[in-house]
C-alpha atoms as a PDB file:
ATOM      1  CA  UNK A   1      18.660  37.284  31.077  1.00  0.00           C
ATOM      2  CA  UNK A   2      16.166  34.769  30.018  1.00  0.00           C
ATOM      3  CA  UNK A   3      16.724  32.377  26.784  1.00  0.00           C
ATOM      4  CA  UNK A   4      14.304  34.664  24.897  1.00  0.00           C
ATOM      5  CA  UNK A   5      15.802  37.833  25.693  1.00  0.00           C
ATOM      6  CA  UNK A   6      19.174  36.309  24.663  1.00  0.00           C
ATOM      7  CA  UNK A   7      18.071  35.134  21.468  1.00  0.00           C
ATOM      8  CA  UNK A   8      16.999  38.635  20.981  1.00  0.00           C
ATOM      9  CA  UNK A   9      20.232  40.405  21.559  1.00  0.00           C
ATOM     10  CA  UNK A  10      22.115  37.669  19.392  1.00  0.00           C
ATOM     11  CA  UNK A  11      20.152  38.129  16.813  1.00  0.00           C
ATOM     12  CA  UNK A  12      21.389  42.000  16.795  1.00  0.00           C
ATOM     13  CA  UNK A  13      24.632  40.759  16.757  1.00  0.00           C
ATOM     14  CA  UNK A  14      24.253  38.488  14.038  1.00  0.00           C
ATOM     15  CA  UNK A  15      25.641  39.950  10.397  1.00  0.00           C
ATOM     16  CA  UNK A  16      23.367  38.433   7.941  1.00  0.00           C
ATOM     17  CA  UNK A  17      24.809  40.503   5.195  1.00  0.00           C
ATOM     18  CA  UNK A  18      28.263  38.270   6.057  1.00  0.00           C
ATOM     19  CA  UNK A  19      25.911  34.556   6.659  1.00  0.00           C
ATOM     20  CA  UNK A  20      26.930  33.654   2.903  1.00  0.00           C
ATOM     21  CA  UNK A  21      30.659  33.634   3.421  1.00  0.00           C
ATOM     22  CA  UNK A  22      30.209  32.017   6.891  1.00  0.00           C
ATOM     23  CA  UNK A  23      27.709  29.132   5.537  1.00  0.00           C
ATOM     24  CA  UNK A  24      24.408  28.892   6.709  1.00  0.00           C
ATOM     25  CA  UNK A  25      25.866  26.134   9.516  1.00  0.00           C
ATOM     26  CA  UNK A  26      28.635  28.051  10.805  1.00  0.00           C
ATOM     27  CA  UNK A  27      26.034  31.358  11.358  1.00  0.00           C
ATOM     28  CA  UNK A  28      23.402  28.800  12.961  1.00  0.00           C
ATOM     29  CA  UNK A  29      26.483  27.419  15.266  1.00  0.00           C
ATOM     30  CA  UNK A  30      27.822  31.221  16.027  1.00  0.00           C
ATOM     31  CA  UNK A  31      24.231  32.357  16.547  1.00  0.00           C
ATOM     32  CA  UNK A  32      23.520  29.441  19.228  1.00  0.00           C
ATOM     33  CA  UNK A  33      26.673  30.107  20.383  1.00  0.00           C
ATOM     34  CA  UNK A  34      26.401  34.006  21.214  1.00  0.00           C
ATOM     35  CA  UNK A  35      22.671  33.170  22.647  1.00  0.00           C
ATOM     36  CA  UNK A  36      24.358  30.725  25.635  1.00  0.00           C
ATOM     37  CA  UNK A  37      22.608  28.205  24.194  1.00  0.00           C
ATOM     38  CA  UNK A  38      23.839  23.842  23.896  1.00  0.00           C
ATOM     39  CA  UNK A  39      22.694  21.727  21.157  1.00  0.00           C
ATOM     40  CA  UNK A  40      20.195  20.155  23.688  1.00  0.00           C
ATOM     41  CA  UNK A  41      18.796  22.761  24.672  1.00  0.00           C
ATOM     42  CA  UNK A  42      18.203  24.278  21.227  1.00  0.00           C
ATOM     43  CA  UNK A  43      16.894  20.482  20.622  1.00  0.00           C
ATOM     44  CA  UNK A  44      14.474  20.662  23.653  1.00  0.00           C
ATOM     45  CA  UNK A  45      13.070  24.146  22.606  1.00  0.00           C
ATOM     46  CA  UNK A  46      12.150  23.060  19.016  1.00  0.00           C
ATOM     47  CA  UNK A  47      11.737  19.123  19.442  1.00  0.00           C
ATOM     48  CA  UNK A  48      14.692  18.531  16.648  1.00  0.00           C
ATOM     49  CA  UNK A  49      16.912  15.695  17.422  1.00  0.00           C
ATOM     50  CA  UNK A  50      20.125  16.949  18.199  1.00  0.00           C
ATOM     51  CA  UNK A  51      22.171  14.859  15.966  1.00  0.00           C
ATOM     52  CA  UNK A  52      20.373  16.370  12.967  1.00  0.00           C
ATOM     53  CA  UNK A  53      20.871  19.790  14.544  1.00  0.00           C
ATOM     54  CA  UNK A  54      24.384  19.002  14.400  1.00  0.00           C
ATOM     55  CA  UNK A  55      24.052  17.907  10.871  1.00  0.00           C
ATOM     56  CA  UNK A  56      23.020  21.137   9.816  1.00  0.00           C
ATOM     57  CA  UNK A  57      25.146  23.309  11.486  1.00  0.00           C
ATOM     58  CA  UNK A  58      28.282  20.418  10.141  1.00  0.00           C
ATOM     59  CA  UNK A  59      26.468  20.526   6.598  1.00  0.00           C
ATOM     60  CA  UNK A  60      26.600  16.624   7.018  1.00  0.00           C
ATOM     61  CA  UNK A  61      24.598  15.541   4.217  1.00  0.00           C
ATOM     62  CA  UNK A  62      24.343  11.865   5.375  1.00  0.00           C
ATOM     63  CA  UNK A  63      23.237  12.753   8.602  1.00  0.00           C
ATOM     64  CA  UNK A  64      20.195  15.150   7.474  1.00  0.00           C
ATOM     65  CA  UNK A  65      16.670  13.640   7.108  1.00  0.00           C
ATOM     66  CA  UNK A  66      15.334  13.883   3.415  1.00  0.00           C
ATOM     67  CA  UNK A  67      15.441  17.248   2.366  1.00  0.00           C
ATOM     68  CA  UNK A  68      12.064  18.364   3.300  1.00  0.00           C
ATOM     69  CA  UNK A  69      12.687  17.945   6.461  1.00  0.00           C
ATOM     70  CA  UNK A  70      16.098  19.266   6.288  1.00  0.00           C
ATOM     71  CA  UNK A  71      14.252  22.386   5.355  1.00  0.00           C
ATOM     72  CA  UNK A  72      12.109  22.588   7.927  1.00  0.00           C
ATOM     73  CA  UNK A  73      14.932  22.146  10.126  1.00  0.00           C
ATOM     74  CA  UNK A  74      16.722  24.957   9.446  1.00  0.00           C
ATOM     75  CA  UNK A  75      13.422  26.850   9.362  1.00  0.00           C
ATOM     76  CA  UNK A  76      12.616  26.053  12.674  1.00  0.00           C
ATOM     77  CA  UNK A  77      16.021  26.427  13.919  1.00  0.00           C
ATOM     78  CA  UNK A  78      16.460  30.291  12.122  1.00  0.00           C
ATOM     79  CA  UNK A  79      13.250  30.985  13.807  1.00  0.00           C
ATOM     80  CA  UNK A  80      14.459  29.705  17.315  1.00  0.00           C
ATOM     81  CA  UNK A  81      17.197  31.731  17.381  1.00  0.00           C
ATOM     82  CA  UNK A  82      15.633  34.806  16.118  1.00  0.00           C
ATOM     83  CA  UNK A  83      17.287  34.631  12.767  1.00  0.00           C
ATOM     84  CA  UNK A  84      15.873  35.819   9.097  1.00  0.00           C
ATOM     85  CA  UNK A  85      14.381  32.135   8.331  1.00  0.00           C
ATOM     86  CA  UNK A  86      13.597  32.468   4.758  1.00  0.00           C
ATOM     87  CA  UNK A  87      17.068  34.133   3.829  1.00  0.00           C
ATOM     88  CA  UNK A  88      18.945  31.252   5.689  1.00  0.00           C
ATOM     89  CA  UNK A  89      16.663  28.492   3.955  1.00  0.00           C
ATOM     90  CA  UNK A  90      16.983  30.133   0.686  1.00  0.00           C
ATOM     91  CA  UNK A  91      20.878  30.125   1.370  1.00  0.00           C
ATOM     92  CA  UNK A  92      20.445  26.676   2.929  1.00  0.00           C
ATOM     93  CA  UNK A  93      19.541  25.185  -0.645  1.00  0.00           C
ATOM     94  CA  UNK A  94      21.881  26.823  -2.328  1.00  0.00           C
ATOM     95  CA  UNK A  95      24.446  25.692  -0.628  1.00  0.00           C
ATOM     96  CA  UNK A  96      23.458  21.936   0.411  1.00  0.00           C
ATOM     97  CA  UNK A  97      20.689  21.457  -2.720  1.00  0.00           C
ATOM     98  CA  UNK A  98      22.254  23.018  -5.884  1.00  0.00           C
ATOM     99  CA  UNK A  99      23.278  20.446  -8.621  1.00  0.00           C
ATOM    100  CA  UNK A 100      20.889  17.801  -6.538  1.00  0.00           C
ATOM    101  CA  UNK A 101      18.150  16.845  -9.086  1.00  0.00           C
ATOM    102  CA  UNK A 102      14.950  17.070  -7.340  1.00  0.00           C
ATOM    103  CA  UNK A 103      12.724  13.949  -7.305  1.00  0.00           C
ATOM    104  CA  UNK A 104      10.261  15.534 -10.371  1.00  0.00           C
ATOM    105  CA  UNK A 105       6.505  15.454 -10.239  1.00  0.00           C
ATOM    106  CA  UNK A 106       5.326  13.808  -7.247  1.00  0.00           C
ATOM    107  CA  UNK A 107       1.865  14.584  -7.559  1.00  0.00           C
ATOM    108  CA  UNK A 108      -0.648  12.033  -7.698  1.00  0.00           C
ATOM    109  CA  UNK A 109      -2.323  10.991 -11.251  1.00  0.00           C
ATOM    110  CA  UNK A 110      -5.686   9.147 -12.134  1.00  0.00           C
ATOM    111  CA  UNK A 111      -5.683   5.912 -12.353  1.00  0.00           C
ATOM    112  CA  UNK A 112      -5.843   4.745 -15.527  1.00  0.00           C
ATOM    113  CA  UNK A 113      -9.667   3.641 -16.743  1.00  0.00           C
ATOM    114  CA  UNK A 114      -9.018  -0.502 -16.354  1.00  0.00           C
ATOM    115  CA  UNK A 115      -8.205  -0.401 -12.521  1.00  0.00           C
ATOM    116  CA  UNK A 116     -11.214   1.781 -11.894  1.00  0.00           C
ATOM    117  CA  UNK A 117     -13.208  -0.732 -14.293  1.00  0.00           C
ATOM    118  CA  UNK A 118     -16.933  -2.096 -12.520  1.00  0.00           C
ATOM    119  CA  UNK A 119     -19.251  -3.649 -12.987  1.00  0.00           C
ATOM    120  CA  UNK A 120     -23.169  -2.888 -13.237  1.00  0.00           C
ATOM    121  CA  UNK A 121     -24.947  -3.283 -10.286  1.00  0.00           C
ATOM    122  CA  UNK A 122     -26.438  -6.773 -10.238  1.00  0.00           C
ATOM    123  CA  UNK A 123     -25.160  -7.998 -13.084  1.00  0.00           C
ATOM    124  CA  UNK A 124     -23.680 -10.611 -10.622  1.00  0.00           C
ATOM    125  CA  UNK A 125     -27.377 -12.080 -10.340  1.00  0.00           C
ATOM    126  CA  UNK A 126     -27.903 -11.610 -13.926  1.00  0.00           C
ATOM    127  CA  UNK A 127     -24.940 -13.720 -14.767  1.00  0.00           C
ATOM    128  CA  UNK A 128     -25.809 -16.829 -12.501  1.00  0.00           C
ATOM    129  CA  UNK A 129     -29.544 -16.384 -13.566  1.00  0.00           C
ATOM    130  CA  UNK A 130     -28.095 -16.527 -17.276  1.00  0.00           C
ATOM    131  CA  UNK A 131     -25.668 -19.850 -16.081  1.00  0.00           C
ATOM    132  CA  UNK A 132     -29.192 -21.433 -14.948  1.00  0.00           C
ATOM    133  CA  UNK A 133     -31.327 -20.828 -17.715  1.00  0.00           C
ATOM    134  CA  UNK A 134     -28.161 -22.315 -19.820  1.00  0.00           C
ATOM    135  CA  UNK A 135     -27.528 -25.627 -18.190  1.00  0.00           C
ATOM    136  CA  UNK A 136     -31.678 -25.979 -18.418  1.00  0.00           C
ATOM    137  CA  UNK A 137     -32.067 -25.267 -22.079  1.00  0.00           C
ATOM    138  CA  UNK A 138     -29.118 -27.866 -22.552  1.00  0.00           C
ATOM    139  CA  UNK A 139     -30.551 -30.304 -20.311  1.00  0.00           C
ATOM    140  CA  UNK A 140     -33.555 -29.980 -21.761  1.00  0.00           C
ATOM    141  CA  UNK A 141     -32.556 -29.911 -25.526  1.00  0.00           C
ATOM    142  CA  UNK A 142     -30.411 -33.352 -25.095  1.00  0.00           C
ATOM    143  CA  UNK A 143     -31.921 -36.492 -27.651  1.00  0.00           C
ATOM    144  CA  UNK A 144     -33.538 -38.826 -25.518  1.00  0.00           C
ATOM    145  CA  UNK A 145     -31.151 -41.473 -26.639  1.00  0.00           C
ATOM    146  CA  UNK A 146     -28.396 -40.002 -24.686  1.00  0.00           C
ATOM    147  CA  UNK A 147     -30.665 -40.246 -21.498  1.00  0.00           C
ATOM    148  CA  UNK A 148     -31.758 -43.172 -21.569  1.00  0.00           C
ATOM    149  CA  UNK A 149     -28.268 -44.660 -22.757  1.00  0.00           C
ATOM    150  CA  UNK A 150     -27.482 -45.343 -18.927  1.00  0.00           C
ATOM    151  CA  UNK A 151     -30.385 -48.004 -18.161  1.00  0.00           C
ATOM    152  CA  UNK A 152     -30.343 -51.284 -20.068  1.00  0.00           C
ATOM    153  CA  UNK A 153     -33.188 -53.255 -21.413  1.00  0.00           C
ATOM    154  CA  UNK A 154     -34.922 -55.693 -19.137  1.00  0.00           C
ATOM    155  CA  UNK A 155     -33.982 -59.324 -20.266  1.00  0.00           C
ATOM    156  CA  UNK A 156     -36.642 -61.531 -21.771  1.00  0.00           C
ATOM    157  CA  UNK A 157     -36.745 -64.083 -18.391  1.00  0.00           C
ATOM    158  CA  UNK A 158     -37.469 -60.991 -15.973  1.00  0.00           C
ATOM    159  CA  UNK A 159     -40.345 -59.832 -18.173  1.00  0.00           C
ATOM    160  CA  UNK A 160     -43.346 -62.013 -17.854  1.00  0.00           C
ATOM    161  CA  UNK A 161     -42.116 -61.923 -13.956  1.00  0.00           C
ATOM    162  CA  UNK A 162     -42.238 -58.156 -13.702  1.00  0.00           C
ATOM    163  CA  UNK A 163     -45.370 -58.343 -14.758  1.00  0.00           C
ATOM    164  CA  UNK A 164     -46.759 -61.009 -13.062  1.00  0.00           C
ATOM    165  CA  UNK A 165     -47.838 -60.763  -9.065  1.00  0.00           C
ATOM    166  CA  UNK A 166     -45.355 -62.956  -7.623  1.00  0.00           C
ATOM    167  CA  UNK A 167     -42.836 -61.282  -6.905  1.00  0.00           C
ATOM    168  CA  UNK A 168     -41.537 -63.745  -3.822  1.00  0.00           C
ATOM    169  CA  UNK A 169     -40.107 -65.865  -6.237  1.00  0.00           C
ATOM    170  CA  UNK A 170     -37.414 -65.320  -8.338  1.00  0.00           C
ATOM    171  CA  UNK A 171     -37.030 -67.065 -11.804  1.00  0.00           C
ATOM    172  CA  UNK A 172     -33.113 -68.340 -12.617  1.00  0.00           C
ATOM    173  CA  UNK A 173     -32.071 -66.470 -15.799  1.00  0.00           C
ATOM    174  CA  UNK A 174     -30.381 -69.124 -18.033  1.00  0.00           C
ATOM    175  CA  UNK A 175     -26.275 -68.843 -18.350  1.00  0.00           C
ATOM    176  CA  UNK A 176     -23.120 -68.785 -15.878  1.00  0.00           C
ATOM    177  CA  UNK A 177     -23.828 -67.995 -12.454  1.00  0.00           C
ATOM    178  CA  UNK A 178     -20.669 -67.169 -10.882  1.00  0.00           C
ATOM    179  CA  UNK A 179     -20.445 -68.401  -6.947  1.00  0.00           C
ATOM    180  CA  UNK A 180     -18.462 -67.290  -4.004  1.00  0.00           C
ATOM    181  CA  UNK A 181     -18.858 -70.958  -2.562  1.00  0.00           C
ATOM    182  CA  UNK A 182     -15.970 -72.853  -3.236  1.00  0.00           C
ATOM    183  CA  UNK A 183     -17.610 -76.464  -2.851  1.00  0.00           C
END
């Protein structure tokens, strides 16, 4: 008799009435056990890891995924073997769930207004435009004394020679000349 047509006459022999007393881990075990059927090869057939097939039929809490997945487990598994999978889940979190607080509301929310916040289009350019025209009024608006603050007169001696057209020679402006010759 082929795996399927084993599963099939287990599952006749199965009381599901009498799962409750038995635990939903002992009647997965008994159920695998009446097919002919290992842990691996259970584990092959649906693609769970055996240790967490092990888990369920041991009610191991700390060796079970997170509890969707514990579900979907013993979902998978009740189907494999031809048993009622809703009853067993149902059962399933009664027995391994109740008194666990579930993790609440997990559904996602807006985001609140200021992370969406953007700006205009272009307003980029509008604000280095705006930066420009700025720093030209105030350059423009400055008193003239504060520009021209940086250049000092011409002295009196360089004057007739700055106008004049020799320009080859250089008059000696009267006071200390400092020299780098030490004679």
């Amino acid at each position: 008799m082929d795996a399927s047509g084993a599963i099939l006459h287990q599952a006749d022999m199965v009381d599901t009435d009498n799962s409750g007393s038995l635990g939903v881990g002992n009647t997965l075990r008994l159920a695998r056990v009446r097919a002919g059927l290992s842990v691996f090869d259970v584990a092959s057939a649906t693609k769970i890891n055996s240790e967490y097939l092990e888990a369920i039929e041991s009610m191991d809490r700390a060796a079970l995924p997170p509890r969707a997945y514990a579900l979907g487990f013993v979902r998978c598994y009740a189907n494999h073997l031809g048993l009622g999978a809703d009853e067993l889940v149902c059962e399933f979190k009664a027995q391994f769930y109740d008194g666990v607080l579930p993790l609440g509301d997990l559904s996602p929310r807006p985001a609140p207004a200021w992370v969406d916040f953007r700006l205009p289009k272009g307003s980029g350019i509008a604000f280095v435009i705006a930066c420009a025209l700025g720093l030209a009024t105030w350059y423009g608006l400055r008193a003239p004394s504060q520009s021209m603050a940086g250049v000092p007169p011409v002295p009196e001696a360089l004057a007739d020679w700055a106008k004049s057209q020799d320009i080859g020679s250089v008059p000696e402006l009267p006071g200390t000349h400092v020299s780098l010759d030490d004679s």
